[in-house]
C-alpha atoms as a PDB file:
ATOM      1  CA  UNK A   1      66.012  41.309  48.976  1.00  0.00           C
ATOM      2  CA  UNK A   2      68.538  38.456  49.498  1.00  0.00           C
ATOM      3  CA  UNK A   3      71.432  40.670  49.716  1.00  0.00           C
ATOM      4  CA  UNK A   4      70.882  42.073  53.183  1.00  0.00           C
ATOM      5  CA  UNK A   5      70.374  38.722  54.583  1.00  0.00           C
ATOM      6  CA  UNK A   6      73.272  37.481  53.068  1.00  0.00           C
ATOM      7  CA  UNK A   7      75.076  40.242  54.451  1.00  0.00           C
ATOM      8  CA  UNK A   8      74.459  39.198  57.883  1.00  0.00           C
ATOM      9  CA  UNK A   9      75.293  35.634  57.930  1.00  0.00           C
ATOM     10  CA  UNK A  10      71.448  33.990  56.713  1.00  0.00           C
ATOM     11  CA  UNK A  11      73.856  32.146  53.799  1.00  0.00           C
ATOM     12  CA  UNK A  12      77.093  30.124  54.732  1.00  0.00           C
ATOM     13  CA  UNK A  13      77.943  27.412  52.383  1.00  0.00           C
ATOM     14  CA  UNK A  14      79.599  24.309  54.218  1.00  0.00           C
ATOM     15  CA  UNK A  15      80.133  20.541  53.315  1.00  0.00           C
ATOM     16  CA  UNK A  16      78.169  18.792  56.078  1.00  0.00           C
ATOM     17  CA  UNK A  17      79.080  15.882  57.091  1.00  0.00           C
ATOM     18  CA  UNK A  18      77.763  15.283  60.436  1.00  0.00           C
ATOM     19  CA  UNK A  19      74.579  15.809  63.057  1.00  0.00           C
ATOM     20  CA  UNK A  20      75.022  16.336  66.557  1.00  0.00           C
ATOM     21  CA  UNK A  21      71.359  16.175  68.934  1.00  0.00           C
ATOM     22  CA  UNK A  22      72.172  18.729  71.654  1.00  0.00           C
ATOM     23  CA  UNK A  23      69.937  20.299  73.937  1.00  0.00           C
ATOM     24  CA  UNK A  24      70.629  23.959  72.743  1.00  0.00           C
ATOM     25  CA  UNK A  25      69.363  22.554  69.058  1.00  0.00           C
ATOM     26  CA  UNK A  26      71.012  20.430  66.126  1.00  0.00           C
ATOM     27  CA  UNK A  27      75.129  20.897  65.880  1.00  0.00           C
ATOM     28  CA  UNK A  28      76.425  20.855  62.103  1.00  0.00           C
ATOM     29  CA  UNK A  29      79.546  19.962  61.364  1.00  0.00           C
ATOM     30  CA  UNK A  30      81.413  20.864  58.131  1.00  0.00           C
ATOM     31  CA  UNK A  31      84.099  18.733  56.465  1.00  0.00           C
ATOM     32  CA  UNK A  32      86.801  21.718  57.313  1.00  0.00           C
ATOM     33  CA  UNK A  33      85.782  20.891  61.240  1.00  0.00           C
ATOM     34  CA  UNK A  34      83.364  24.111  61.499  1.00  0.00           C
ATOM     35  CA  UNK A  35      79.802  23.716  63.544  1.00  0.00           C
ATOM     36  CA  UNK A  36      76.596  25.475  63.225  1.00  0.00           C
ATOM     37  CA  UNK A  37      74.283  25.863  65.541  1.00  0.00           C
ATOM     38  CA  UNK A  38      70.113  25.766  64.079  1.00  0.00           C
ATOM     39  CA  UNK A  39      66.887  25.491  66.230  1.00  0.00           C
ATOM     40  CA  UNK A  40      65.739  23.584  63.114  1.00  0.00           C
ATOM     41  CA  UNK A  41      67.552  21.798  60.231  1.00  0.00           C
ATOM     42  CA  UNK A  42      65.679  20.926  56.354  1.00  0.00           C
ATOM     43  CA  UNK A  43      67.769  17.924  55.132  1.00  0.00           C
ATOM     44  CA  UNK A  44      67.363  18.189  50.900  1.00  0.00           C
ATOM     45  CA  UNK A  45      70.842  17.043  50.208  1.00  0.00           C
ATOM     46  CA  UNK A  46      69.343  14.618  47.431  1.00  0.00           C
ATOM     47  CA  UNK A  47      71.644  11.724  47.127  1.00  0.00           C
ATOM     48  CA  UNK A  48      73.396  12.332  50.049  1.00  0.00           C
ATOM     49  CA  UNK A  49      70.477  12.812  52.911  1.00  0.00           C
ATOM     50  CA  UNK A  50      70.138   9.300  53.826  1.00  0.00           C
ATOM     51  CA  UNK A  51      73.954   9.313  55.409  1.00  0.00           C
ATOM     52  CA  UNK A  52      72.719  12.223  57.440  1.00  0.00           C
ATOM     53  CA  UNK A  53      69.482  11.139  58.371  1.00  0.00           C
ATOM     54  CA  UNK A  54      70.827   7.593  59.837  1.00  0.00           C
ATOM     55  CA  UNK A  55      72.875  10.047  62.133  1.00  0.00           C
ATOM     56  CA  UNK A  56      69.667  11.166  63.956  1.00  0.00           C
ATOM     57  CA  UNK A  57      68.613   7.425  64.020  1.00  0.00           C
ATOM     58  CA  UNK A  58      66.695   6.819  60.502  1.00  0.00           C
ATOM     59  CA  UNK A  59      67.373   4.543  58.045  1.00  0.00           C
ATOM     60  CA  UNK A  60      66.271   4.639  55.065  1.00  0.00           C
ATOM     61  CA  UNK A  61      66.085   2.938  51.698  1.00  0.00           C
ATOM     62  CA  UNK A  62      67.079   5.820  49.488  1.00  0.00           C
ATOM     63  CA  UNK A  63      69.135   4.830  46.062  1.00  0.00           C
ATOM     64  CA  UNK A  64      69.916   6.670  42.987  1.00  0.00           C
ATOM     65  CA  UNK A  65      68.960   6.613  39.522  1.00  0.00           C
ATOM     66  CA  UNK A  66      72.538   7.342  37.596  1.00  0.00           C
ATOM     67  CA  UNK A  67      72.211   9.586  34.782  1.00  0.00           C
ATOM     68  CA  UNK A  68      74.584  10.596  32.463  1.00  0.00           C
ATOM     69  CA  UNK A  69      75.788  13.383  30.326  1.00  0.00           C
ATOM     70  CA  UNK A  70      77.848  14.763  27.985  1.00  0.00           C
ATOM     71  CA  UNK A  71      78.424  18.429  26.276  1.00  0.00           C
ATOM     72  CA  UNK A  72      79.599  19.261  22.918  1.00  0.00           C
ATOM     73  CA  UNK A  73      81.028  22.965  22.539  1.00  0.00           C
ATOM     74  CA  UNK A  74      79.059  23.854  18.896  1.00  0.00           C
ATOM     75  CA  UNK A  75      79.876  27.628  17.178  1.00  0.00           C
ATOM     76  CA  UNK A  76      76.676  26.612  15.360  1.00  0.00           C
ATOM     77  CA  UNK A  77      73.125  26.300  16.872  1.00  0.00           C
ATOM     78  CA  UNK A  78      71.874  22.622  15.398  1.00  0.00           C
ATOM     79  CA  UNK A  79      68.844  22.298  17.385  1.00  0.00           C
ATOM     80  CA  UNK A  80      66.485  24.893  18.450  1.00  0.00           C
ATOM     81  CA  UNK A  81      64.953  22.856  21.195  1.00  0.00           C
ATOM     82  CA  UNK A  82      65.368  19.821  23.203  1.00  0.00           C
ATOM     83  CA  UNK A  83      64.370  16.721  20.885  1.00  0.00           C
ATOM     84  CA  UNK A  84      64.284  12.534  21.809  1.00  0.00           C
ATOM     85  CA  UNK A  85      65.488  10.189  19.174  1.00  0.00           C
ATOM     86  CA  UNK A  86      63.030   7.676  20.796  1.00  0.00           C
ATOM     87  CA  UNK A  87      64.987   4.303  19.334  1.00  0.00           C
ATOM     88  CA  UNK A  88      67.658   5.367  21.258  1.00  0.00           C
ATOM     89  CA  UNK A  89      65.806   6.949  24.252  1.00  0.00           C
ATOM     90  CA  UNK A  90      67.833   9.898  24.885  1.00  0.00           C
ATOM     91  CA  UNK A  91      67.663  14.058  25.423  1.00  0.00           C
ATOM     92  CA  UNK A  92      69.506  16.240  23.166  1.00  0.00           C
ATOM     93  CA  UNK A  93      69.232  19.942  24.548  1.00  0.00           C
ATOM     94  CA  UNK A  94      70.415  23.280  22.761  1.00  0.00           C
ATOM     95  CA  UNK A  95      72.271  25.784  25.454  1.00  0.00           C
ATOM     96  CA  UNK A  96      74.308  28.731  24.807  1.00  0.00           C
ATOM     97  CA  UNK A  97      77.416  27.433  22.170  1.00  0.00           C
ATOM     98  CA  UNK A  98      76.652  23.948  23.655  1.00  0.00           C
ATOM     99  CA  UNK A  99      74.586  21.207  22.723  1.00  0.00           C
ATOM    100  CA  UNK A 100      73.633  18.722  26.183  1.00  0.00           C
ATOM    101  CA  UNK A 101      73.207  14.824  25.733  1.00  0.00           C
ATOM    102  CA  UNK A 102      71.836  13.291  28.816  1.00  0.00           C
ATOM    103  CA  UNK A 103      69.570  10.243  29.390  1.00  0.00           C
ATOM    104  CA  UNK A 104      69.314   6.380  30.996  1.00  0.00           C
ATOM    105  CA  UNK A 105      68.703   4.964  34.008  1.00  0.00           C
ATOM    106  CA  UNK A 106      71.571   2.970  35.853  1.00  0.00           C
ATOM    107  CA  UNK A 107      70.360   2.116  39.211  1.00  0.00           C
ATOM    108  CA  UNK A 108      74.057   2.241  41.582  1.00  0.00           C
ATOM    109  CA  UNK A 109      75.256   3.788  44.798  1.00  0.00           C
ATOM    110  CA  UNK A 110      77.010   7.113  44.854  1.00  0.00           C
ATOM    111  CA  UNK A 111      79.879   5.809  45.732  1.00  0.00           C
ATOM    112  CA  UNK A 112      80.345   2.685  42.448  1.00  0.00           C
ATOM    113  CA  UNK A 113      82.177   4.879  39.544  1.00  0.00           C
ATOM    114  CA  UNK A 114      81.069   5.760  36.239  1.00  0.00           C
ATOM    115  CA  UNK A 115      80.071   3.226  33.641  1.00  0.00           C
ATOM    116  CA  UNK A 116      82.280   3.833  30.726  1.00  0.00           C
ATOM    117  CA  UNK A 117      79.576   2.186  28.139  1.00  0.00           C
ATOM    118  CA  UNK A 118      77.005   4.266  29.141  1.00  0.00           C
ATOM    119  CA  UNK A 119      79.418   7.715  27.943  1.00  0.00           C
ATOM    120  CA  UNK A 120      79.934   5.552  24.602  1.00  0.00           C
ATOM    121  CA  UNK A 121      76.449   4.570  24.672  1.00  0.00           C
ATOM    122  CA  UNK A 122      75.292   8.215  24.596  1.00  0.00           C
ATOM    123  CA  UNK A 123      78.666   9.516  22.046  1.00  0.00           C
ATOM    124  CA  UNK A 124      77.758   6.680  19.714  1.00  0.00           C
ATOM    125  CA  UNK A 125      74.047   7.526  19.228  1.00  0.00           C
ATOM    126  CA  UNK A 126      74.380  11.646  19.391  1.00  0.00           C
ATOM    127  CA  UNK A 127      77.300  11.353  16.737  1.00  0.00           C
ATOM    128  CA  UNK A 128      74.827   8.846  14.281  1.00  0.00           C
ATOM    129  CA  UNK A 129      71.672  11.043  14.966  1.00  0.00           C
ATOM    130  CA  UNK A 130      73.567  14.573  14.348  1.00  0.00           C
ATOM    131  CA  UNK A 131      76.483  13.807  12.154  1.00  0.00           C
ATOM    132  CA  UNK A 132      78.962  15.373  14.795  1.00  0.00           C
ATOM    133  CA  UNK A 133      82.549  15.775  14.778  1.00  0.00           C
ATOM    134  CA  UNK A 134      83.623  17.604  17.362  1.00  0.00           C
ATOM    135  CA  UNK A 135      84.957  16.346  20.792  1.00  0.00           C
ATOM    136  CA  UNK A 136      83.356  15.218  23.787  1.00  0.00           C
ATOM    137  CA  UNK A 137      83.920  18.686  25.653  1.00  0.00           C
ATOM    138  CA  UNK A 138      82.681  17.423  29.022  1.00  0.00           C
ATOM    139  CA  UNK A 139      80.869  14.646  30.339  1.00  0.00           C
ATOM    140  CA  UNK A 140      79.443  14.087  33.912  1.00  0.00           C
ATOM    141  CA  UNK A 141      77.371  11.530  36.074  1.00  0.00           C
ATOM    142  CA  UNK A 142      74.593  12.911  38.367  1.00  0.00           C
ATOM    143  CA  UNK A 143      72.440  11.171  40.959  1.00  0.00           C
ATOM    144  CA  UNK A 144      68.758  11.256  41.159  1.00  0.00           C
ATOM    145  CA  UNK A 145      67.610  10.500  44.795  1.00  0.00           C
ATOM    146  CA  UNK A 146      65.205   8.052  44.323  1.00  0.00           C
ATOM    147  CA  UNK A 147      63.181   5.341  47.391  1.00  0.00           C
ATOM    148  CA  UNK A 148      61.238   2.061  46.337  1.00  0.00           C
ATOM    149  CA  UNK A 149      57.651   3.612  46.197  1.00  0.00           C
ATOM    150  CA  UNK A 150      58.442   6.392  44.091  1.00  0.00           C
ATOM    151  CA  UNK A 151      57.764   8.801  46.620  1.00  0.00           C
ATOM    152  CA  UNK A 152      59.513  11.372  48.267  1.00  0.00           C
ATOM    153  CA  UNK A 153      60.114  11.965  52.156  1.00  0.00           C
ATOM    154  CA  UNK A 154      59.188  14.906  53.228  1.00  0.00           C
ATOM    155  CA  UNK A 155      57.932  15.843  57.081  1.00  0.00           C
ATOM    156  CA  UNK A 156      59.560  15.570  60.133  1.00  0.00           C
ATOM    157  CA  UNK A 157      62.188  12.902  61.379  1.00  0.00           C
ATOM    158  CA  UNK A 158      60.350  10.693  63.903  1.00  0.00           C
ATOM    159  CA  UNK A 159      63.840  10.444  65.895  1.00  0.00           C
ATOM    160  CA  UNK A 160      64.538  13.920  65.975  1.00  0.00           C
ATOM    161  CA  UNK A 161      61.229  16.511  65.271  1.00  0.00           C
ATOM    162  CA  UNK A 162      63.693  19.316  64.567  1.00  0.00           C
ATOM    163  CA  UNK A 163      65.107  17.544  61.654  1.00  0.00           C
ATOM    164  CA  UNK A 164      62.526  18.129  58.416  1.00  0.00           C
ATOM    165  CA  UNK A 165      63.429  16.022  55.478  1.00  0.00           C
ATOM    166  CA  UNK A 166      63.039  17.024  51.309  1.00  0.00           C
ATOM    167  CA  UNK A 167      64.540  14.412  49.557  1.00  0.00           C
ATOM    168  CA  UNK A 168      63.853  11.570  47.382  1.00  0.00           C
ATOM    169  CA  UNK A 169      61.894  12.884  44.177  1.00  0.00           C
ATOM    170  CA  UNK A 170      63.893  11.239  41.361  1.00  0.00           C
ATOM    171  CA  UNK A 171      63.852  13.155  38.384  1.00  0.00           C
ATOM    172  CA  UNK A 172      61.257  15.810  39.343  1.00  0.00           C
ATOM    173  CA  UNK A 173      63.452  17.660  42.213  1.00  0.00           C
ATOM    174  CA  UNK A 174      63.677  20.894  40.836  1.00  0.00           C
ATOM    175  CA  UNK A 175      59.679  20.647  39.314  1.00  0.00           C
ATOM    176  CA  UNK A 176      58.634  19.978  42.569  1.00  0.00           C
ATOM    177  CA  UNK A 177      60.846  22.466  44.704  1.00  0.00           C
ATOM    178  CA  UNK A 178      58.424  25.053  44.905  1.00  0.00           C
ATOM    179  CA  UNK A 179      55.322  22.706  46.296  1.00  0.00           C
ATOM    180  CA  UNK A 180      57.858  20.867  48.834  1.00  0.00           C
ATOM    181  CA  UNK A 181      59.529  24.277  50.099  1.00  0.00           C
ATOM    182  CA  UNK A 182      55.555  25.278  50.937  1.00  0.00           C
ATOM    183  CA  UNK A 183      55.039  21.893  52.970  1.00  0.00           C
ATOM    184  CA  UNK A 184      58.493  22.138  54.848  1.00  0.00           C
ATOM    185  CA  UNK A 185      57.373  25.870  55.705  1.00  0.00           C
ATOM    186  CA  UNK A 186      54.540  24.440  57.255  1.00  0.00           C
ATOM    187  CA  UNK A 187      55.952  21.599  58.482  1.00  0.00           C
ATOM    188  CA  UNK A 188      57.833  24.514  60.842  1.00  0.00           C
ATOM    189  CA  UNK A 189      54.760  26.388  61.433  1.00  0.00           C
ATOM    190  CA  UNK A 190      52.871  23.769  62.864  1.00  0.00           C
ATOM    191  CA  UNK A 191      50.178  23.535  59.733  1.00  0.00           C
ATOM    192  CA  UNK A 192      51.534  20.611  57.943  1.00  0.00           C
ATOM    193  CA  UNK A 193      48.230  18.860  55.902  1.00  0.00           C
ATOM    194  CA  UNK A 194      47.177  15.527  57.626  1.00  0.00           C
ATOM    195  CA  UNK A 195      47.760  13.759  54.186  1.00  0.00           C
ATOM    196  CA  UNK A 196      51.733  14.981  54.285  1.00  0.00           C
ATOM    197  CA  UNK A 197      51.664  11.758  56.558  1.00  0.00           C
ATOM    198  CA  UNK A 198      51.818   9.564  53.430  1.00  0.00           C
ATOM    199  CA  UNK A 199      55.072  10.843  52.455  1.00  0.00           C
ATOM    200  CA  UNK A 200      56.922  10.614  56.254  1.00  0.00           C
ATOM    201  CA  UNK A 201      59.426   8.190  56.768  1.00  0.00           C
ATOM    202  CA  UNK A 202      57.715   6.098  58.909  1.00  0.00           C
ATOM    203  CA  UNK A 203      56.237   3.946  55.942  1.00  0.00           C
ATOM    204  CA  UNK A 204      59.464   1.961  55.412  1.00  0.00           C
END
């Protein structure tokens, strides 16, 4: 079903890095120097919306929650599903000829780099727990979008009603895509629930 639309231009994948309020609609611009045109723009860029959304004249308070991980290529299957040691208060999670370590909570901009005792935090205890050997094959730092209440923004900018924001649900972004792609729809159609107001922006 996707393919057709594809085919005609519904998908174009872009860096965006800025927001231009024109009369004919909301001007994209990419990082190679590229705009798009849209009648309506959904900012879910996690992390990265508020930078966006102060373009359009709101500011807000959204941090991250800095996880990290690492992988360990395995030719043997140790674990047949995710398990916690709870002392140590990390996920170990079997994938295909892998084995994922990932857990804490480092609160930090996007921009401060990686903590280097959090990576030995993680090696040390997955190496006691599992008796490994093998290298660290790959280890990464991602950003959970998070805002002081806990909450998510989602609704309409109050700057700029043709900007609908999606961001902001910490650790629960991908659980929650489904519900918040049905508000945004009808955020659009003009049948967004009166109680979607508790999530808006306008609360900070």
């Amino acid at each position: 079903m996707a393919a057709p639309l594809i085919a005609e231009g519904a998908l174009r994948q872009a860096t965006i890095t800025g927001v231009q309020r024109q009369p004919d609609g909301l001007h994209l611009v990419s990082a190679e120097g590229t705009t798009f045109r849209a009648d309506r723009v959904v900012l879910c860029g996690g992390a990265w919306s508020a930078a966006l959304a102060r373009q359009v004249g709101d500011h807000i308070p959204l941090d991250t929650e800095r996880g990290y991980h690492l992988e360990f290529d395995l030719q043997d299957t140790l674990l047949n599903r995710p398990c916690c040691p709870v002392e140590s208060a990390f996920y170990m999670t079997p994938m295909a000829g892998r084995l994922r370590v990932a857990g804490t909570v480092e609160l930090g901009s996007i921009n401060d780099p990686a903590n280097p005792q959090r990576f030995d935090y993680l090696e040390r205890h997955v190496r006691r727990v599992m008796g490994l050997t093998q290298p660290v094959a790959r280890k990464w730092l991602g950003f959970r979008p998070s805002l002081p209440d806990s909450l998510p923004v989602i609704g309409p900018s109050p700057n700029e009603p043709r900007m609908i924001y999606a961001f902001g649900h910490q650790h629960l972004g991908l659980t929650l895509a489904g519900a918040t792609g049905q508000l945004v729809a009808d955020c659009i159609a003009g049948k967004a629930p009166r109680w979607l107001d508790s999530f808006s922006v306008q609360r900070f």
